[in-house]
Protein backbone atom coordinates (compact mmCIF):
# COMPACT_ATOMS: atom_id res chain seq x y z
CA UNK A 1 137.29 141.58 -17.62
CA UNK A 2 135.10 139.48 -19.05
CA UNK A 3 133.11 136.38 -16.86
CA UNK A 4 135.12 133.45 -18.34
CA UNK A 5 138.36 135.21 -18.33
CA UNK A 6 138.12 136.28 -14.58
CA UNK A 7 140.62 133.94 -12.12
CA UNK A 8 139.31 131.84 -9.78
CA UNK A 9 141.02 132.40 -6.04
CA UNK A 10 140.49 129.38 -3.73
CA UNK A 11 139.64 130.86 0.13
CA UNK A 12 143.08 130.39 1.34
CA UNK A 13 144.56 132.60 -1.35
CA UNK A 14 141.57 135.15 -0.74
CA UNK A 15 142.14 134.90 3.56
CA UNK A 16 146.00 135.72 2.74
CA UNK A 17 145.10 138.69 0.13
CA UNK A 18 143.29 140.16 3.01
CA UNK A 19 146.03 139.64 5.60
CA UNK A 20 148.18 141.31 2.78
CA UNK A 21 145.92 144.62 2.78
CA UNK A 22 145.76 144.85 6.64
CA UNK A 23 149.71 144.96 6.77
CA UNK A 24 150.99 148.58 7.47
CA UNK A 25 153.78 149.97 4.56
CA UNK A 26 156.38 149.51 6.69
CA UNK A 27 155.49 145.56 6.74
CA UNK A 28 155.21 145.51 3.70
CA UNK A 29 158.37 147.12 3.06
CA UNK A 30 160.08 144.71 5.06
CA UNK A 31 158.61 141.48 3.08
CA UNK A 32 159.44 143.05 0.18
CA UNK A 33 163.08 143.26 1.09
CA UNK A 34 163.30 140.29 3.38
CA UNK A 35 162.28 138.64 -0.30
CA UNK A 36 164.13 140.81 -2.44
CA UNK A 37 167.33 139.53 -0.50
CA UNK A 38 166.31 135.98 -0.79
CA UNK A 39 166.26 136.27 -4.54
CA UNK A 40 169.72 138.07 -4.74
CA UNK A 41 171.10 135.14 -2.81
CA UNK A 42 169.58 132.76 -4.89
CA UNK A 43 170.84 134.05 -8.02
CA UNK A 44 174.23 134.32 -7.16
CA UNK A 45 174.06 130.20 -5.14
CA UNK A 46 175.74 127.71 -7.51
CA UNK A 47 174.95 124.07 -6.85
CA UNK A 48 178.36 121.95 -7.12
CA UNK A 49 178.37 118.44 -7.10
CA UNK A 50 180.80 116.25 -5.77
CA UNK A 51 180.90 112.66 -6.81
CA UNK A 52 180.50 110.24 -3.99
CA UNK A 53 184.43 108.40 -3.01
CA UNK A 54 183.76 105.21 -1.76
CA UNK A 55 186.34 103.53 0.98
């Protein structure tokens, strides 16, 4: 990877890479399917709107 091509991580996203390698599998394996879960949710949520009735 070339110089100008390489990203450019700001310390926060660096300090939570790290915190992401010190995690033991089975962590990780539960963030990945704590998140995996989210998304299912997510794609099956519809978002209905109801107009407003005044009195």
């Amino acid at each position: 990877m070339s110089a100008e091509n390489k990203p450019k991580l700001d310390e926060g996203e660096i300090e939570l890479l790290k915190a992401a390698l010190k995690m033991s599998y089975k962590e990780r394996f539960l963030m990945t399917t704590r998140l995996y879960k989210v998304h299912q949710t997510m794609q099956k949520a519809s978002i209905q709107h109801k107009p407003y009735i005044s009195k």
